[in-house]
Protein backbone atom coordinates (compact mmCIF):
# COMPACT_ATOMS: atom_id res chain seq x y z
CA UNK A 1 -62.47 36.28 10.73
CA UNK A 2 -62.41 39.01 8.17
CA UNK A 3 -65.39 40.47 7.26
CA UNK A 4 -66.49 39.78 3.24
CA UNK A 5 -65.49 43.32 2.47
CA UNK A 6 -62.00 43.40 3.85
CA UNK A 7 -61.30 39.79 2.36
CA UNK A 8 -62.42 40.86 -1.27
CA UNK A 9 -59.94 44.10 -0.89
CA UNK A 10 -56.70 41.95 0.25
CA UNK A 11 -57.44 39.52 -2.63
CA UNK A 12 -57.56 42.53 -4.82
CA UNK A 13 -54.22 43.92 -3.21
CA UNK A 14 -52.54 40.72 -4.08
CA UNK A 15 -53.32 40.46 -7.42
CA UNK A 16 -52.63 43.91 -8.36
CA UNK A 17 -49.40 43.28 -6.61
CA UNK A 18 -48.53 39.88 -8.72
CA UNK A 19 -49.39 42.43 -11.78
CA UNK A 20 -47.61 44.94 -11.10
CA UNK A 21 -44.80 42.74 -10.25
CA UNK A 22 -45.31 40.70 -13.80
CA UNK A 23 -44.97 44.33 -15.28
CA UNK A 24 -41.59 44.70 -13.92
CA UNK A 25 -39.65 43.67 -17.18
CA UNK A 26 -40.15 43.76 -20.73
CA UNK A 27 -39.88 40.45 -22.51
CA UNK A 28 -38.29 40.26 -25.51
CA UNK A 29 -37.91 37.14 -27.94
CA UNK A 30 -35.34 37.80 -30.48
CA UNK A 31 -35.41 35.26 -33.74
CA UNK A 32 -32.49 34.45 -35.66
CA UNK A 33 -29.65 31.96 -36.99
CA UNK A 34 -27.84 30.83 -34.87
CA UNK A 35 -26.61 27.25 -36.77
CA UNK A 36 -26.02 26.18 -39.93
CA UNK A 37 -23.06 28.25 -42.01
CA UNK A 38 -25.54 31.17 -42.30
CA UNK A 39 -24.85 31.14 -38.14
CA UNK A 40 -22.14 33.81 -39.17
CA UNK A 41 -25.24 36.42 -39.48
CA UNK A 42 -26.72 35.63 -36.57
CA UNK A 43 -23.89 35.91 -34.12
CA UNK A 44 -23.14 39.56 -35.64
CA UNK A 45 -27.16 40.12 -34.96
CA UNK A 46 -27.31 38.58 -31.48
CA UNK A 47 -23.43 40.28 -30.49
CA UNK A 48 -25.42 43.77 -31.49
CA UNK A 49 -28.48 43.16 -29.09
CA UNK A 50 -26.90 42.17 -26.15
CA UNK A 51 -24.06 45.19 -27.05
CA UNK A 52 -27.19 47.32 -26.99
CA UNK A 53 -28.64 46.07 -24.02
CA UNK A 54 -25.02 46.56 -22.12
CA UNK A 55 -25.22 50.03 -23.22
CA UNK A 56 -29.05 50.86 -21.54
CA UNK A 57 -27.97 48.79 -18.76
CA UNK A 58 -30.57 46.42 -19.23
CA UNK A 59 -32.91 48.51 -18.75
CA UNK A 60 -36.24 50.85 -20.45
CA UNK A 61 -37.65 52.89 -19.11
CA UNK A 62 -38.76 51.45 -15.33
CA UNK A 63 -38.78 48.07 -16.65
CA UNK A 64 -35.79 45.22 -16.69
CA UNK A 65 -35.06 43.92 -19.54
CA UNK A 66 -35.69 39.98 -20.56
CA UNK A 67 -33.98 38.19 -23.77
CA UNK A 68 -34.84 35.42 -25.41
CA UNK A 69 -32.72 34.20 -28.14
CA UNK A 70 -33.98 31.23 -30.56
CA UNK A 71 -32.53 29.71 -33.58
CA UNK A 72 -35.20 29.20 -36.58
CA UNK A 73 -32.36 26.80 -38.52
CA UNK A 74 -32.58 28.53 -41.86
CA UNK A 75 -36.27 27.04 -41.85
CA UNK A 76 -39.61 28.50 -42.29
CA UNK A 77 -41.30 26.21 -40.22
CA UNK A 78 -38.64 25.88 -37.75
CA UNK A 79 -38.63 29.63 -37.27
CA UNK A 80 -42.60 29.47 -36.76
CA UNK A 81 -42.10 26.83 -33.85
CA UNK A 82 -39.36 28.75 -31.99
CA UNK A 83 -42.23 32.31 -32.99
CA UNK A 84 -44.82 30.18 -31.40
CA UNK A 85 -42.40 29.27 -28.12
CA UNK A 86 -41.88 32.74 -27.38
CA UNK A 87 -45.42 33.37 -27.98
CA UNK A 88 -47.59 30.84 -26.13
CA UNK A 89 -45.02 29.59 -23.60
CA UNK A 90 -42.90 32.51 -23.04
CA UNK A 91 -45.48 35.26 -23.34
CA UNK A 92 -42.98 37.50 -24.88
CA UNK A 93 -44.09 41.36 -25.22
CA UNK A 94 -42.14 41.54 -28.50
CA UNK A 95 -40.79 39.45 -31.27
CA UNK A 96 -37.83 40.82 -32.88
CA UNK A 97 -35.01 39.68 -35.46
CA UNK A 98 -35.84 37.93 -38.33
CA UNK A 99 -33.31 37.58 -41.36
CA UNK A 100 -34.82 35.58 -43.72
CA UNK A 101 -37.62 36.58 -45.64
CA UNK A 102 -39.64 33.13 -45.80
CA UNK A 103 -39.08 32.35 -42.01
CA UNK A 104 -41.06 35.92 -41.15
CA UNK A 105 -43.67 35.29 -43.95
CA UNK A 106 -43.99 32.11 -42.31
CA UNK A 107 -44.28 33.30 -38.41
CA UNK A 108 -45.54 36.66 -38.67
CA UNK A 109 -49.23 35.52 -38.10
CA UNK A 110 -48.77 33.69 -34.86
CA UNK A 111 -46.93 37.16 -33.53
CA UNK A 112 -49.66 39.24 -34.89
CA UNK A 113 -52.66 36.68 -34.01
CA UNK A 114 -51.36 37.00 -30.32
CA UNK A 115 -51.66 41.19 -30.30
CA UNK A 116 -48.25 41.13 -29.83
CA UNK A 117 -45.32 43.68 -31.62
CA UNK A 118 -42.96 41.88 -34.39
CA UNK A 119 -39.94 44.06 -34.97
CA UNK A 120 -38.17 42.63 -38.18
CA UNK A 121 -34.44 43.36 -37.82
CA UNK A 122 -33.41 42.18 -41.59
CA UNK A 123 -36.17 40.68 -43.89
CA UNK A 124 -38.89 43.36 -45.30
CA UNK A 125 -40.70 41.19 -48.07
CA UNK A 126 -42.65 43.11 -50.31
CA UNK A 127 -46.35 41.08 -49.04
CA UNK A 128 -45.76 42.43 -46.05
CA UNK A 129 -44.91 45.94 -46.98
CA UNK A 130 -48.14 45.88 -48.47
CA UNK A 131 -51.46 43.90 -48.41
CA UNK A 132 -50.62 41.92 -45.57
CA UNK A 133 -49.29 45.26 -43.57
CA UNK A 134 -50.20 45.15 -39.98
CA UNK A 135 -50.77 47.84 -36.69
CA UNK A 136 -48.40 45.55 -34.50
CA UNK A 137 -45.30 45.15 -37.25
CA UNK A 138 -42.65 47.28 -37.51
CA UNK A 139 -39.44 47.17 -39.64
CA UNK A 140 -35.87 48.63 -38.23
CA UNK A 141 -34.08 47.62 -41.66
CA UNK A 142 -35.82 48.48 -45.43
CA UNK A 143 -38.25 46.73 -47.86
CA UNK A 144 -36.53 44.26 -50.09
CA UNK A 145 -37.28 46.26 -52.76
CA UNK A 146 -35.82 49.75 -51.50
CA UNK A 147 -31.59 48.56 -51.59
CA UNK A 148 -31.69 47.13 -55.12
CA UNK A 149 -33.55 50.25 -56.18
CA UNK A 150 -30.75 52.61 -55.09
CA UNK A 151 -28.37 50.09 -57.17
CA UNK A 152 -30.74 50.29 -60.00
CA UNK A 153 -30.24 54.27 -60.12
CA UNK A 154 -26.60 54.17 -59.24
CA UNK A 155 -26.05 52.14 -62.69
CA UNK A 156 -28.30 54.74 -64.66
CA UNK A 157 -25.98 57.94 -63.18
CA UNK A 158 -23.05 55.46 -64.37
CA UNK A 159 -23.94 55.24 -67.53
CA UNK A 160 -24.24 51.26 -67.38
CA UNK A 161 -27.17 49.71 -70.66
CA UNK A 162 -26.94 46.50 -70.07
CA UNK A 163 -26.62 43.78 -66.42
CA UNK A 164 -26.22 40.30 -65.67
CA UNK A 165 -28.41 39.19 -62.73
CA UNK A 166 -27.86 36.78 -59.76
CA UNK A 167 -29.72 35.83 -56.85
CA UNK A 168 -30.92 32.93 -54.78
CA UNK A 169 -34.32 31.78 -55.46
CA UNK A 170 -36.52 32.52 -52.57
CA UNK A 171 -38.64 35.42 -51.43
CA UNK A 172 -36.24 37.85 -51.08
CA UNK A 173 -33.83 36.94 -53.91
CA UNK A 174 -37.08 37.72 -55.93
CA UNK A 175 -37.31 41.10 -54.17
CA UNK A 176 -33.92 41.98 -54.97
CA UNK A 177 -34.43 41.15 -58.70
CA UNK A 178 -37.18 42.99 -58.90
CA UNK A 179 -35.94 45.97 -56.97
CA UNK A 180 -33.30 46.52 -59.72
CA UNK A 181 -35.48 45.77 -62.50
CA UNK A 182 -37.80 48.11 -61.50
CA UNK A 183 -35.26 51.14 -61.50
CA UNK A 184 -32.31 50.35 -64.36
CA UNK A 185 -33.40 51.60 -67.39
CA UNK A 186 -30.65 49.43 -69.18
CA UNK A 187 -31.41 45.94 -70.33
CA UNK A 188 -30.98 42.89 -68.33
CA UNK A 189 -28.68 40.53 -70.89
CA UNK A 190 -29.10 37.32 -68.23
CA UNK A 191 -30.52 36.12 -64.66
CA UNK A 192 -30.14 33.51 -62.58
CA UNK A 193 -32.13 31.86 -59.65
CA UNK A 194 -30.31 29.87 -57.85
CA UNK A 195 -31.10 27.06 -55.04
CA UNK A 196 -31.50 28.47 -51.86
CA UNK A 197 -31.97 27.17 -48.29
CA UNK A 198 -29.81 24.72 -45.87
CA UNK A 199 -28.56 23.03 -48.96
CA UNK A 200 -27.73 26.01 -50.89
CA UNK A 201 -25.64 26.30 -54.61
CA UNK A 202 -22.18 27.33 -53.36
CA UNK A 203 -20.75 26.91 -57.05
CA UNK A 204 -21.73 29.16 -59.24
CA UNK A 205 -19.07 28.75 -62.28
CA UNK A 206 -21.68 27.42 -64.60
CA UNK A 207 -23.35 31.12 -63.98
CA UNK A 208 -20.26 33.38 -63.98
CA UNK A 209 -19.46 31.69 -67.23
CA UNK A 210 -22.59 32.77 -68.73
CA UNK A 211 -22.98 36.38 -67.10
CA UNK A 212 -19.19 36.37 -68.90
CA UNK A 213 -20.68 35.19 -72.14
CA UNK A 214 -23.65 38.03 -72.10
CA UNK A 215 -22.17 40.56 -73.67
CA UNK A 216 -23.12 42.79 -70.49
CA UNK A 217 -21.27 45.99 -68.66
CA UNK A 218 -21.44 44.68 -65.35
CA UNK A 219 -22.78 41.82 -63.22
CA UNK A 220 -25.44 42.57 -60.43
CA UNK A 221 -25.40 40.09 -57.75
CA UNK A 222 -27.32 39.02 -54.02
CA UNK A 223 -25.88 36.69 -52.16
CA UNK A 224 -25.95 37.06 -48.20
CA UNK A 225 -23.99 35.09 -45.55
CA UNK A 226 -21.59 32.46 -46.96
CA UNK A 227 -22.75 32.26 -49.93
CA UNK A 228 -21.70 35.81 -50.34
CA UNK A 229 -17.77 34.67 -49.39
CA UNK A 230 -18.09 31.65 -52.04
CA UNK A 231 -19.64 34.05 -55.10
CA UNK A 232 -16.74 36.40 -54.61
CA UNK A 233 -14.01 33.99 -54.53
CA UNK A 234 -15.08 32.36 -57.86
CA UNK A 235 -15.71 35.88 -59.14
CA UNK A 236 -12.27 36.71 -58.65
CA UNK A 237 -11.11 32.67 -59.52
CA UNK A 238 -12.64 33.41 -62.97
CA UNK A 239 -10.92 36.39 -63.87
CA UNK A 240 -13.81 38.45 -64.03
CA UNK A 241 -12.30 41.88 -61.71
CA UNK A 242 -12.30 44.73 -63.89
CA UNK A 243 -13.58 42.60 -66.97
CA UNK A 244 -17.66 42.45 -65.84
CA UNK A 245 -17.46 44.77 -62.87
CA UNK A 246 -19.38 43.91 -59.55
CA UNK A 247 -22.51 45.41 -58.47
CA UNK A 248 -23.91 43.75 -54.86
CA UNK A 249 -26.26 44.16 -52.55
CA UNK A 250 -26.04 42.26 -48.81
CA UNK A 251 -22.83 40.02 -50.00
CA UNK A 252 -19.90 42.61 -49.58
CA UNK A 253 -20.34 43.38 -45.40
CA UNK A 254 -18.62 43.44 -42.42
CA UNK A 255 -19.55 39.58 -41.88
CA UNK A 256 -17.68 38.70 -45.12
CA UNK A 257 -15.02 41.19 -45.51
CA UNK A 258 -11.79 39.88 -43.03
CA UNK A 259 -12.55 36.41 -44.60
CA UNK A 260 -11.95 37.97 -47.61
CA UNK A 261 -9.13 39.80 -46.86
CA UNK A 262 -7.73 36.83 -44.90
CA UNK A 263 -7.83 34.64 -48.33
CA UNK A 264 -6.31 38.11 -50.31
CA UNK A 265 -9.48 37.80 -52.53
CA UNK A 266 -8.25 41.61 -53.21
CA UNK A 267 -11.23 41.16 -56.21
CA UNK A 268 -13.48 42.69 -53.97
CA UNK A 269 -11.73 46.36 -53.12
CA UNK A 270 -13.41 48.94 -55.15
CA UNK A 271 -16.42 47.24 -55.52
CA UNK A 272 -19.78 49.04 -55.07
CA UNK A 273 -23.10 48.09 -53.11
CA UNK A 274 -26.01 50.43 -51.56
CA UNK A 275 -27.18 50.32 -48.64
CA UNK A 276 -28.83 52.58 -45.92
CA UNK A 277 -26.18 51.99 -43.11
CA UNK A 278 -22.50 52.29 -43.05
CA UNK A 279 -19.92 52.34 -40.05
CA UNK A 280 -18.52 55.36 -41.06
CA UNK A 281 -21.50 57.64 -40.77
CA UNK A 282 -20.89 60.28 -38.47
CA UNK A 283 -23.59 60.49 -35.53
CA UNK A 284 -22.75 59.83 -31.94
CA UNK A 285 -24.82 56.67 -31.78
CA UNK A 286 -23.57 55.00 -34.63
CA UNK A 287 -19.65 56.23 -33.16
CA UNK A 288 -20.40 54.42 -30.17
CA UNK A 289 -22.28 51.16 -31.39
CA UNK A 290 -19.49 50.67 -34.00
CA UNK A 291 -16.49 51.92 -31.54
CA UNK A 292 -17.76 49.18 -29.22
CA UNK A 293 -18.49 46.63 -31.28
CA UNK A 294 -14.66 46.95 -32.54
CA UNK A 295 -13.45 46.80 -29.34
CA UNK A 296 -15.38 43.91 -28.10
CA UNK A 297 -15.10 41.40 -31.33
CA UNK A 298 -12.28 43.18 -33.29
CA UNK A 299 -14.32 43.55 -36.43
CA UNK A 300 -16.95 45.87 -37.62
CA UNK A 301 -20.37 45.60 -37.00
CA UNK A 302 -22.49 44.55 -40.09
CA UNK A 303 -25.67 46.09 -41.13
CA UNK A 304 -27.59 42.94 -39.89
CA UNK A 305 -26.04 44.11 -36.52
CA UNK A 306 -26.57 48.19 -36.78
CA UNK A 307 -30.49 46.72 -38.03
CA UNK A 308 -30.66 44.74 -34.35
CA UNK A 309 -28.66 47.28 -32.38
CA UNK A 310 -31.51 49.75 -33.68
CA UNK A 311 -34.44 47.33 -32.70
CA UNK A 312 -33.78 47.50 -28.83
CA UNK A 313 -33.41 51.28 -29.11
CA UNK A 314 -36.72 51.33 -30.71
CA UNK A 315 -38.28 49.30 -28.05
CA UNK A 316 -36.56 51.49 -25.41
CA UNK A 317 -37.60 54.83 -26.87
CA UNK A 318 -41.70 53.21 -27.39
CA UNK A 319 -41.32 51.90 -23.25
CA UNK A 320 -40.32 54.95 -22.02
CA UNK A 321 -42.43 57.28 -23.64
CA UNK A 322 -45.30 54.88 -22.26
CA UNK A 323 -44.03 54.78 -19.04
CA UNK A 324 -43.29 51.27 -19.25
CA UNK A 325 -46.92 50.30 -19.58
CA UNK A 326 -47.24 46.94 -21.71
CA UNK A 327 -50.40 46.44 -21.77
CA UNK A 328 -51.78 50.13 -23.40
CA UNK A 329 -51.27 48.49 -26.90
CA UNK A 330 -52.32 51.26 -28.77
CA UNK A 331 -49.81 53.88 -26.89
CA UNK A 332 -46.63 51.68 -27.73
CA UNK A 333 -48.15 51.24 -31.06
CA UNK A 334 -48.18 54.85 -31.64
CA UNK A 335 -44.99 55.54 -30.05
CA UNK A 336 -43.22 52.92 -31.59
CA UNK A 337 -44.53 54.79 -35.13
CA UNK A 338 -42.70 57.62 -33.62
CA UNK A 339 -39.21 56.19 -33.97
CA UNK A 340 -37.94 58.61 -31.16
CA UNK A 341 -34.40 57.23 -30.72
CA UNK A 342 -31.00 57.85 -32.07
CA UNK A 343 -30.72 55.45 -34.59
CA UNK A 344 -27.80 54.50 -35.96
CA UNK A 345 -28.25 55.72 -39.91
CA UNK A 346 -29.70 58.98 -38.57
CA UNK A 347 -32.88 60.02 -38.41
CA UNK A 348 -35.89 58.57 -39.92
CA UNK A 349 -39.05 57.99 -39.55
CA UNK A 350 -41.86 55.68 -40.80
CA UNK A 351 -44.94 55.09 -43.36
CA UNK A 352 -47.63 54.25 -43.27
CA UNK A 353 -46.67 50.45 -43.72
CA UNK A 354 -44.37 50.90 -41.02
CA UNK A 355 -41.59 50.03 -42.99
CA UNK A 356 -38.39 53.25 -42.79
CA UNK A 357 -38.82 56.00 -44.72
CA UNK A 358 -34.66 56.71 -44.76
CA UNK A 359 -31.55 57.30 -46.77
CA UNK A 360 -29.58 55.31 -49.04
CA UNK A 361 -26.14 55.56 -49.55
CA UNK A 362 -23.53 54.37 -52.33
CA UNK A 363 -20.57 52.61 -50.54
CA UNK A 364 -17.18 51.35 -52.03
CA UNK A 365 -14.87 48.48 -50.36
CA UNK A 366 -11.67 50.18 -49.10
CA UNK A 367 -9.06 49.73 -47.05
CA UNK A 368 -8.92 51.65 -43.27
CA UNK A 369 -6.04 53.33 -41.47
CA UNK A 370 -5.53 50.01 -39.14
CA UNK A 371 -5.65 48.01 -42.60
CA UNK A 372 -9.14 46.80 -42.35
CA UNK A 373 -11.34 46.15 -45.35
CA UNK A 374 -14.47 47.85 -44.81
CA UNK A 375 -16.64 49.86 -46.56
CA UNK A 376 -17.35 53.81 -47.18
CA UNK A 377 -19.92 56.34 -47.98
CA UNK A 378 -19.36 57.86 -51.84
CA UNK A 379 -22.82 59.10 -52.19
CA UNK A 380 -25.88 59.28 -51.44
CA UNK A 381 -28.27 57.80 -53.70
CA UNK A 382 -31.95 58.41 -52.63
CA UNK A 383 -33.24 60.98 -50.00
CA UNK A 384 -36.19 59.64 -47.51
CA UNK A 385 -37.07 56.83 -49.66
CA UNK A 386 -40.54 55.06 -49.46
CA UNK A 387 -40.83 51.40 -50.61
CA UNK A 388 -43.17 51.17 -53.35
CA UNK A 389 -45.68 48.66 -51.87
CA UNK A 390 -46.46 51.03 -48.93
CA UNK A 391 -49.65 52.51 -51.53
CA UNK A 392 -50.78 48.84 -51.13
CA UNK A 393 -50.95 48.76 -47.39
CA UNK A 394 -54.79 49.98 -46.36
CA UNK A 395 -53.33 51.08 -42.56
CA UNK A 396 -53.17 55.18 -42.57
C-alpha cells in the first residue's frame, strides 16, 4: 500500500499531466456564413483561415492548432447559439470571425461573460467601439465608422457638394451612413434604408430612380455580399455609369468582381471605394497570402479574407510571445494589444478600444495583366486613423 503522502503526489502527477496535456492546442471557434447567398463571404473568410493555418503549419507557438467553424445563418440569434456551442460545449480559447454587425452585438456577451478572447474579423459596430468596449475583444478589421469616413474626405478633395445615399437598414448600414455623414461637407440630396437580413431588397430600381431624380453629383452606396452584385447590375441596367458616378464601400471586392466581369457589367471599372486593405500592397505577407490564395481558388482574396487571414496571425504572434500559456489571461491580453505580427495592410497597432489604429487607402476597379478585374491603390486617404468612438471606451 502506498503511504498517504506518496498517493496524494501521484494524484497530483496525474492531473498536472491531464493539464498539461489539455494545454497542448489552442482552440479556436471561428463564426461566420456559411449558407444562405451571403455564404459567398464566408467561404472567402473560412478559405483565408485554413490558408493561414497551412502556412504556420498548424501550429503557435508549442501548441497545435484546433478549428472550429460554425454557421450563424445571417441570424443574430442563430449566431449567439453556435457563440454559445463553442463556448460552453467546446470550451474554445478564442472566438473569432464575425461579419455581421447584429450577430456580434448579439453574441459578444456570452464570449466575454466566459473570460474568453472575441477576435472580430469583419463587423466593428460603433457600441462596441465604445461604451460597451471590453479587455477580452479585439478587432483585426476597422470600426464601421472609419471606411465611410475616408469616402467622406475623398469626395471633399474631389470637389463633390452634393450625394445620394444607400444602405441596408441594420446596424452597420447605419454605421456606414453615418461614417460619411460625419466627414462630407457637401449635402446629402437623398437616403435610403433598405430591408436587410435573409430576406433582403435585391431590387432597388425604385431607389436608383430617385438618387437619379436628386439632382446630386454622385451616388454613395453599401451593399456587401450579393446584394452588392444585384445593386451594380441595376446601376449599370439604368444607365446611370458616368451620369451619377459610384462611390462604395464593401460592395466592389474580390467576392463580387469575376461575377461581374463574367456578366460584362463593365459599369463597375473605374469606380472608387476606400478601404484599409488591398491585394496589391507591397509587403511580403500580404505577397504571399494573396499569391496563395490565387493559386489555390484562382481569384483574389477579399478583404473579409485578408481581415481572417490576419486574425490567426494575431493569435499566433499573442501564443508565442506567452509561451503558449492559455490560461495567463492578462499576458495574452496584453500581447494580443501588441499586434506583433506581419499583418497583411502593414503595420498597425491598436487603441485603446482595441479597435486598429491603421491606414486607409483610395482604390479604383481596374483591369490586371492576366485580365482580372480587381482593384488598386490611388491614394492614400487617412494616416493611422482612430475611430471616433474610441474617446467613449473607459478601458486605458
Amino acid at each position: 500500500m502506498l503511504n498517504k503522502t506518496l498517493r496524494t503526489f501521484l494524484i497530483a502527477c496525474a492531473v498536472f499531466a491531464t493539464g498539461a496535456a489539455q494545454a497542448a492546442s489552442v482552440k479556436i471557434g471561428f463564426i461566420t456564413t456559411l449558407t444562405t447567398p451571403a455564404s459567398v463571404i464566408g467561404e472567402d473568410m473560412k478559405n483565408s483561415v485554413e490558408l493561414a493555418l497551412e502556412h504556420i503549419g498548424y501550429k503557435m507557438g508549442p501548441l497545435d492548432v484546433e478549428i472550429i467553424f460554425e454557421d450563424d445563418g445571417f441570424k443574430p440569434d442563430v449566431g449567439k447559439q453556435k457563440t454559445d456551442k463553442l463556448v460552453k460545449q467546446d470550451d474554445v480559447d478564442f472566438v473569432v470571425g464575425y461579419i455581421w454587425s447584429h450577430v456580434l452585438l448579439a453574441s459578444m456577451k456570452s464570449v466575454t461573460d466566459a473570460d474568453k478572447f472575441l477576435i472580430s474579423a469583419n463587423a466593428g459596430p460603433s457600441q462596441i467601439a465604445g461604451k460597451r468596449c471590453h479587455p477580452n475583444f479585439f478587432s483585426t478589421s476597422w470600426q464601421n465608422d472609419q471606411t465611410p469616413m475616408a469616402m467622406g474626405e475623398h469626395l471633399n478633395q474631389q470637389g463633390v457638394k452634393s450625394i445620394y445615399v444607400m444602405a441596408p437598414n441594420y446596424a452597420a448600414g447605419k454605421d456606414m451612413v453615418a461614417g460619411v455623414e460625419s466627414t462630407f461637407k457637401g449635402k446629402v440630396l437623398g437616403k435610403d434604408l433598405t430591408k436587410w437580413g435573409a430576406d433582403a431588397q435585391l431590387d432597388f430600381s425604385a431607389e436608383l430612380a430617385k438618387a437619379r431624380a436628386s439632382g446630386a453629383e454622385a451616388l454613395y452606396v453599401f451593399y456587401p455580399g450579393k446584394a452588392g452584385g444585384a445593386f451594380i447590375k441595376q446601376y449599370q441596367q439604368a444607365g446611370l455609369q458616368g451620369v451619377l458616378p459610384l462611390y462604395s464601400v464593401f460592395t466592389v471586392d474580390s467576392i463580387a468582381l469575376p461575377k461581374l466581369q463574367a456578366a460584362g457589367l463593365t459599369g463597375v471599372l473605374g469606380s472608387k471605394n476606400t478601404q484599409q486593405w488591398s491585394p496589391d500592397i507591397l509587403n511580403a505577407a500580404n505577397q504571399r497570402f494573396v499569391g496563395d490564395y490565387l493559386k489555390k481558388h484562382g481569384v483574389y482574396p477579399s478583404f473579409y479574407g485578408a481581415q481572417s487571414y490576419d486574425a490567426i496571425m494575431l493569435i499566433k504572434s499573442a501564443i508565442e510571445k506567452t509561451g503558449g500559456n492559455l490560461k495567463d489571461k492578462a499576458a495574452l491580453r496584453a500581447a494580443l494589444k501588441q499586434a506583433d505580427f506581419d499583418s497583411v495592410r502593414g503595420k498597425y497597432k491598436y487603441g485603446n478600444n482595441h479597435m486598429p489604429i491603421q491606414n486607409f487607402y483610395l482604390r479604383e476597379v481596374v483591369v490586371d495583366d492576366a485580365g482580372r478585374w480587381t482593384t488598386k491603390i490611388v491614394a492614400k486617404v487617412f494616416d493611422n486613423h482612430q475611430d471616433p468612438h474610441a474617446k467613449k471606451c473607459k478601458m486605458k
